[in-house]
C-alpha atoms as a PDB file:
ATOM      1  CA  UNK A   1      69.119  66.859  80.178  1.00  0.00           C
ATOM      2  CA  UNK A   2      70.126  66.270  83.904  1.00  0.00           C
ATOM      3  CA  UNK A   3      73.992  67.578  84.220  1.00  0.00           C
ATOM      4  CA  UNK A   4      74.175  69.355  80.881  1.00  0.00           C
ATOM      5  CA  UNK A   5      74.870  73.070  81.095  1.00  0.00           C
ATOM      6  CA  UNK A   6      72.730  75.374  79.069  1.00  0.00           C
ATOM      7  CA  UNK A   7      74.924  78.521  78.168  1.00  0.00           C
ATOM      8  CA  UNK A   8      72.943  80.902  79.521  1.00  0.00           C
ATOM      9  CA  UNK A   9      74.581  79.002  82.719  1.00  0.00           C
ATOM     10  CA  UNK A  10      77.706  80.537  82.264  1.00  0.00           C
ATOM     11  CA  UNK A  11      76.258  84.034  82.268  1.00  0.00           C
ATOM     12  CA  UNK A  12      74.166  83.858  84.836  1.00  0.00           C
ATOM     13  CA  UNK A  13      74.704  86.924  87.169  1.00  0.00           C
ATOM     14  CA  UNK A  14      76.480  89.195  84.936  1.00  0.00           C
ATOM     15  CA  UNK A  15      76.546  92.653  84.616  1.00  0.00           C
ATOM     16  CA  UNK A  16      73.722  94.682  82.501  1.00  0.00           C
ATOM     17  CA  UNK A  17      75.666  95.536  79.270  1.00  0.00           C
ATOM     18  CA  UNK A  18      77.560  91.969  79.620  1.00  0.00           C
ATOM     19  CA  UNK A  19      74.202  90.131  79.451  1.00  0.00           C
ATOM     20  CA  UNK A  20      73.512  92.810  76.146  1.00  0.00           C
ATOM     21  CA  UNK A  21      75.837  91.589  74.191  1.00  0.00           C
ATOM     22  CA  UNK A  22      75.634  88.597  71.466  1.00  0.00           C
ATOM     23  CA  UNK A  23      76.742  85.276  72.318  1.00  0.00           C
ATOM     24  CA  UNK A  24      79.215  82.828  70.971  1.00  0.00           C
ATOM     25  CA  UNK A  25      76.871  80.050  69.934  1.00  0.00           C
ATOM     26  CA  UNK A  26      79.253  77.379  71.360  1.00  0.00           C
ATOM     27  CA  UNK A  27      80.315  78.357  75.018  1.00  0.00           C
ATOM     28  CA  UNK A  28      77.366  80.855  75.352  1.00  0.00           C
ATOM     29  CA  UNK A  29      79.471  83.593  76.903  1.00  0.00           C
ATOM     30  CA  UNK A  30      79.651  87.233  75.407  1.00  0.00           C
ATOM     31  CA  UNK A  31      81.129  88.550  72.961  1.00  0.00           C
ATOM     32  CA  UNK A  32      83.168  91.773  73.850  1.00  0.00           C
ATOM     33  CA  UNK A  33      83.099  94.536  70.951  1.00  0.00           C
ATOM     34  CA  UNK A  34      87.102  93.858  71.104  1.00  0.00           C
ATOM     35  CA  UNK A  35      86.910  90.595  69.567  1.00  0.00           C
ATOM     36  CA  UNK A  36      85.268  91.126  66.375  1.00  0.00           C
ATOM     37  CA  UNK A  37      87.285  91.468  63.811  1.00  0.00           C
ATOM     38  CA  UNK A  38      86.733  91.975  59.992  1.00  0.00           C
ATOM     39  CA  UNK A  39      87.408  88.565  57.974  1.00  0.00           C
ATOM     40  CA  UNK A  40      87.575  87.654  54.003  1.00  0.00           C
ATOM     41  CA  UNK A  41      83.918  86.518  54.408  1.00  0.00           C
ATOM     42  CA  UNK A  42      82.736  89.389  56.823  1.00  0.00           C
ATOM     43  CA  UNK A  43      82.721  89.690  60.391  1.00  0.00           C
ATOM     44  CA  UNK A  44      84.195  87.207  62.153  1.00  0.00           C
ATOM     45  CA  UNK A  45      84.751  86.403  66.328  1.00  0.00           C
ATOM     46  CA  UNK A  46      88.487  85.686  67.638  1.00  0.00           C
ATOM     47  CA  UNK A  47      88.456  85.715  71.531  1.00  0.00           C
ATOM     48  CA  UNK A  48      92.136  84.870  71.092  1.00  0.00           C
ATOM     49  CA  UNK A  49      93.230  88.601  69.840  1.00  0.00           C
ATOM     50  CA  UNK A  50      91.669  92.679  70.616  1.00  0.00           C
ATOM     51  CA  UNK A  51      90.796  94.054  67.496  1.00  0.00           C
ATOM     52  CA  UNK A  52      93.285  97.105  67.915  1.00  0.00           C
ATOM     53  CA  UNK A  53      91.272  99.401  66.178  1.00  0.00           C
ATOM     54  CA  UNK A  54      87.747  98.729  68.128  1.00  0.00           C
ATOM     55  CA  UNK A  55      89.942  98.694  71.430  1.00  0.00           C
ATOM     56  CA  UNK A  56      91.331 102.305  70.446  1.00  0.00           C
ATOM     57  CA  UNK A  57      88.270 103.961  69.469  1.00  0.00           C
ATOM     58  CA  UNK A  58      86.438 102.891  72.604  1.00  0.00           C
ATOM     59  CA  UNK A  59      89.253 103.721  74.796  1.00  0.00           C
ATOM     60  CA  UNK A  60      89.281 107.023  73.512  1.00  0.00           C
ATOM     61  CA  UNK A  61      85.518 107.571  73.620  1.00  0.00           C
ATOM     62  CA  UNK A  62      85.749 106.152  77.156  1.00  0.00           C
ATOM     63  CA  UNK A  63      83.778 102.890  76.484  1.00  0.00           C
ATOM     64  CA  UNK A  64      83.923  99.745  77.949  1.00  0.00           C
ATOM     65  CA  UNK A  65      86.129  96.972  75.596  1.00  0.00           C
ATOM     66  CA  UNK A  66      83.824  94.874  77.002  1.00  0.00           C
ATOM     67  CA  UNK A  67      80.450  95.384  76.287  1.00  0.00           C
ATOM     68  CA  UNK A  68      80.672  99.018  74.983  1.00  0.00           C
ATOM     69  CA  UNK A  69      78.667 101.050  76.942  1.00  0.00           C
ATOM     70  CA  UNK A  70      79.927 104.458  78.774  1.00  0.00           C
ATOM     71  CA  UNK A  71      82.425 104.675  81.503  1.00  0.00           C
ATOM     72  CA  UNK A  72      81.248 106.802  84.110  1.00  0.00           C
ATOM     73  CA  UNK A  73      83.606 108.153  86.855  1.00  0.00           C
ATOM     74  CA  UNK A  74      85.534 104.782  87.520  1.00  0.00           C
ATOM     75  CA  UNK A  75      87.543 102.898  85.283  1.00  0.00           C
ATOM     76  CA  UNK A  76      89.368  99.698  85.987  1.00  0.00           C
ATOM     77  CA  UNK A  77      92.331  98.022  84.268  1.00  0.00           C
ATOM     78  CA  UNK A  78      92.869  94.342  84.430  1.00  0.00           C
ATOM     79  CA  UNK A  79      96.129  92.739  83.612  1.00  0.00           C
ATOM     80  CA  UNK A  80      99.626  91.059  85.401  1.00  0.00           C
ATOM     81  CA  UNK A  81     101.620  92.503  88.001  1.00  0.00           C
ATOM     82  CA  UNK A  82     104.026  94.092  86.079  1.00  0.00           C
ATOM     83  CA  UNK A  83     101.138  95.985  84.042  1.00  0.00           C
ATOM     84  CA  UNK A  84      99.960  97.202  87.355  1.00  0.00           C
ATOM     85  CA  UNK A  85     103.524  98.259  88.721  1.00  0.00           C
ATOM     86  CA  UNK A  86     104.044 100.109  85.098  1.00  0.00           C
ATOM     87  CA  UNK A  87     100.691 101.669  84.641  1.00  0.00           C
ATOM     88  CA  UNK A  88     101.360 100.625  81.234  1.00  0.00           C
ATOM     89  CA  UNK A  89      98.834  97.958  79.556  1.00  0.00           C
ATOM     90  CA  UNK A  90      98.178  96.915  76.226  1.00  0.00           C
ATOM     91  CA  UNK A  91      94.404  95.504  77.043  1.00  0.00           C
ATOM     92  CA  UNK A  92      92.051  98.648  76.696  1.00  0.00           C
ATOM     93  CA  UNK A  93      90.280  99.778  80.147  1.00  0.00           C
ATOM     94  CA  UNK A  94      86.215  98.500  81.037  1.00  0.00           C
ATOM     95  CA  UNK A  95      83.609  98.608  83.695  1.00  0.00           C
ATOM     96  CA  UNK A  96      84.836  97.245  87.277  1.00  0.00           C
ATOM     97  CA  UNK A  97      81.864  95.018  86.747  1.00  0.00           C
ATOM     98  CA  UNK A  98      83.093  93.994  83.728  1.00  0.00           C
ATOM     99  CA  UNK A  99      86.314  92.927  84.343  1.00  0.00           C
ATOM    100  CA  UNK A 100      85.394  91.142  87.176  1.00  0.00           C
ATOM    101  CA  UNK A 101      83.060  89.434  85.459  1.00  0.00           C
ATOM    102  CA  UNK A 102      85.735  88.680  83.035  1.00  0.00           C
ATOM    103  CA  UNK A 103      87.861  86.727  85.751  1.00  0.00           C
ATOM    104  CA  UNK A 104      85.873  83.489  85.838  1.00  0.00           C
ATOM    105  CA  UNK A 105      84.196  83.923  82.347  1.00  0.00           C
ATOM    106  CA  UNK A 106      87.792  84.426  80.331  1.00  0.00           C
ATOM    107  CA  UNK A 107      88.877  81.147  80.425  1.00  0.00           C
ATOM    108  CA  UNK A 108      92.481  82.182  79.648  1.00  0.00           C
ATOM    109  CA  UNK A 109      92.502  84.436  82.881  1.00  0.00           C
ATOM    110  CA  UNK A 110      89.941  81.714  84.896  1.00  0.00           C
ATOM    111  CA  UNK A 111      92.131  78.777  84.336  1.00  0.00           C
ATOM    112  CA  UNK A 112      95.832  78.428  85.210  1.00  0.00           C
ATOM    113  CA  UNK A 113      96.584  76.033  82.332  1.00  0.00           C
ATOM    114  CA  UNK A 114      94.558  77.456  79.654  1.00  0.00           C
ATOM    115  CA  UNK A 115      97.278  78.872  76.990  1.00  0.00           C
ATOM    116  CA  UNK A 116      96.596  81.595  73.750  1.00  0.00           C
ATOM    117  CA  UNK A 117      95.841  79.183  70.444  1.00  0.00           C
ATOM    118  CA  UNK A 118      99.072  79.297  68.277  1.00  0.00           C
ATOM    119  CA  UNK A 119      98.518  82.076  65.563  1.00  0.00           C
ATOM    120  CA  UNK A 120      99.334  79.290  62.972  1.00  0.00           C
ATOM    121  CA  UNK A 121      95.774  77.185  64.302  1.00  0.00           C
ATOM    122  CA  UNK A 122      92.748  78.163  62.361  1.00  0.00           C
ATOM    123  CA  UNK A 123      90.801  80.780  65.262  1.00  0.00           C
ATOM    124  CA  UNK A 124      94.121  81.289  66.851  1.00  0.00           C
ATOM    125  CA  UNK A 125      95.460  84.713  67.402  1.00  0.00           C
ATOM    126  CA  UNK A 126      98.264  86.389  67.436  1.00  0.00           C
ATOM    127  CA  UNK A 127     100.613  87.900  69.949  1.00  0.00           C
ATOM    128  CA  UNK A 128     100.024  91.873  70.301  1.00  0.00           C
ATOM    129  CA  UNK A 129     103.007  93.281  69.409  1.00  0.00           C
ATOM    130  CA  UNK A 130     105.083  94.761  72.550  1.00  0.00           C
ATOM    131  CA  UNK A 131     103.578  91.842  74.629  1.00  0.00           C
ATOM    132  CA  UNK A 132     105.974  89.078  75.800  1.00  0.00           C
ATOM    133  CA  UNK A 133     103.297  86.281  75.237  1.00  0.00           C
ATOM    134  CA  UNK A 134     103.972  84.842  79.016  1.00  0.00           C
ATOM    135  CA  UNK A 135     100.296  84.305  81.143  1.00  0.00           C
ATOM    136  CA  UNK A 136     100.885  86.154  84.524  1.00  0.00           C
ATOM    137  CA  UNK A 137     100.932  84.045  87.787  1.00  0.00           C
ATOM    138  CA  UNK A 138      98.442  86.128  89.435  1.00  0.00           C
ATOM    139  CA  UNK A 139      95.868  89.174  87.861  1.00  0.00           C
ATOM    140  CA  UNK A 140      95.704  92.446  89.525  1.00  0.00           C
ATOM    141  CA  UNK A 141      92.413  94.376  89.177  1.00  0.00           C
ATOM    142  CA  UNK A 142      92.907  98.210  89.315  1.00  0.00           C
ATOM    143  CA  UNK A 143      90.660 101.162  89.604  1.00  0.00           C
ATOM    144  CA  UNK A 144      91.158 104.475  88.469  1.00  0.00           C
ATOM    145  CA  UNK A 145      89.394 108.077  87.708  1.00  0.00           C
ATOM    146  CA  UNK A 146      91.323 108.273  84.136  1.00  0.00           C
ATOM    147  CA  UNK A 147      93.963 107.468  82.136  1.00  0.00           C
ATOM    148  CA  UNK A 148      95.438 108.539  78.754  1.00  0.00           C
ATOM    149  CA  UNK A 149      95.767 106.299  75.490  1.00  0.00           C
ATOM    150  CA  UNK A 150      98.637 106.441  72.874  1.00  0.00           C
ATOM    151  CA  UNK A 151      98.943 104.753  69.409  1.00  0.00           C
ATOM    152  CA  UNK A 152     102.628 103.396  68.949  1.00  0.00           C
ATOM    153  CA  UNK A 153     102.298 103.559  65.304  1.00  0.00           C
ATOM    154  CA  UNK A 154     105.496 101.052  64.881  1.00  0.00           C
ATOM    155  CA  UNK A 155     103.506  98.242  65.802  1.00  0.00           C
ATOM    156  CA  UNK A 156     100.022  99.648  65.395  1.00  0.00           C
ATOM    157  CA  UNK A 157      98.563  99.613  68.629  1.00  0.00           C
ATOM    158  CA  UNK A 158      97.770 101.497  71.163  1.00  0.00           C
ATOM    159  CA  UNK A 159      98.981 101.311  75.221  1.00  0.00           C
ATOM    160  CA  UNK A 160      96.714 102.755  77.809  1.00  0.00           C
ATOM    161  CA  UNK A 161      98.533 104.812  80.854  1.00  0.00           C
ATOM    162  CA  UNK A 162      96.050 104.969  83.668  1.00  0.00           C
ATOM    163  CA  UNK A 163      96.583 107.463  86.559  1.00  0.00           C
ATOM    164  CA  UNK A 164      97.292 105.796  89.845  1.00  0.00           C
ATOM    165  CA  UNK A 165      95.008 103.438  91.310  1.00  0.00           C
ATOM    166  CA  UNK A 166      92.768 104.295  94.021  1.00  0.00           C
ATOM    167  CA  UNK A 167      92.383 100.681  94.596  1.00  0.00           C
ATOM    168  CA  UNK A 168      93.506  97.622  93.739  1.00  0.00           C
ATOM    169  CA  UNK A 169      92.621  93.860  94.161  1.00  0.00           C
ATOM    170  CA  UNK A 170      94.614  90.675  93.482  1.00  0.00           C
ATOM    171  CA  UNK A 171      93.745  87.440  92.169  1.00  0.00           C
ATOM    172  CA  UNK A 172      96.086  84.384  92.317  1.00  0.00           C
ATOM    173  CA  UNK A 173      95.082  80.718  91.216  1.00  0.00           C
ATOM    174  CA  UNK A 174      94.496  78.422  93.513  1.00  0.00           C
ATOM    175  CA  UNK A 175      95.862  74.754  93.951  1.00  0.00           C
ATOM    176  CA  UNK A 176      92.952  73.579  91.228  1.00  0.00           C
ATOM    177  CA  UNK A 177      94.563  75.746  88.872  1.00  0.00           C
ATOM    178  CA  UNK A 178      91.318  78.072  88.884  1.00  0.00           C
ATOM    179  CA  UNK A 179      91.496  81.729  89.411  1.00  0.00           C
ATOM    180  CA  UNK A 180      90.303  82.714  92.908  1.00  0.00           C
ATOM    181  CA  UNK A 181      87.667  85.052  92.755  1.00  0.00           C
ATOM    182  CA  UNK A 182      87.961  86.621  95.978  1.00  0.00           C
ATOM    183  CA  UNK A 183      90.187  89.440  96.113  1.00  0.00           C
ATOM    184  CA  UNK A 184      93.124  90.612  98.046  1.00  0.00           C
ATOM    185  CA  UNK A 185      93.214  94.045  98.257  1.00  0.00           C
ATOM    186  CA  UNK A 186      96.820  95.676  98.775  1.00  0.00           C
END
């Protein structure tokens, strides 16, 4: 079995309610409350889309989106620059730990050239509505004590409006077209 990854490999070092959660049985990562969504044949698992209604309810109970558990006095908010500059995001608010974790485990955030399934591929989800569709160049990581979350029910979602940040870190890919995980504060 010499160079084969197991899948716990990927996981290896993640946060408590992270390494809680189920696993996809073919990359071995997590599987964040936020992408399970109810299919024809029961539950199903689309990493590709936020189940709008999961991300809502924990938002508003002020639970991670991804791995459920309880906020406590820090929240953080992951997303592009312009996200950051608005305090304005359409992904729901987790752990610091969480998100972080969710910068090299995410492969759509990890790798540069890792693009969203098309919605018309079997597993392949759809653009949120209000979203432009376009992958940021860099990621901006931002902490805050709370935020606020509204439903727009024209396109049946909700944005989260988090207070100012008392900190924030950067993350820009580097020339292997992987996300550097060391951050840049600003």
């Amino acid at each position: 079995m010499s160079g084969q990854r197991r899948p716990d490999d990927a996981v290896s070092g993640l946060p408590a309610g992270l390494s809680a959660r189920p696993r996809d049985a073919r990359r071995g990562l997590p599987i964040p409350p936020v992408n399970v969504h109810d299919g024809p044949d029961g539950l199903r698992v689309d990493s590709t889309t936020i189940n709008t209604t999961i991300s809502t309810e924990l938002a508003l109970a002020r639970r991670c989106s991804l791995c459920g558990g309880p906020m406590g006095y820090w929240v953080a908010f992951l997303g592009g620059p312009g996200a950051a500059e608005l305090l304005r995001y359409t992904d729901p608010p987790g752990h610091a730990e969480c998100m972080t974790a969710a910068l090299s485990l995410c492969p759509h955030i990890a790798l540069a050239r890792h693009r969203r399934a098309r919605a018309d591929r079997p597993g392949g989800g759809m653009i949120p509505p209000g979203s432009h569709g376009e992958k940021p160049e860099k990621y901006v990581l931002g902490i805050t004590r709370s935020y606020r979350t509204e439903f727009v029910p024209s396109h049946g979602f909700s944005v989260y409006l988090p207070a100012p940040f008392k900190s924030v870190h950067e993350y820009e890919y580097g020339p292997d077209g992987r996300l550097v995980t060391t951050p840049r504060a600003r």
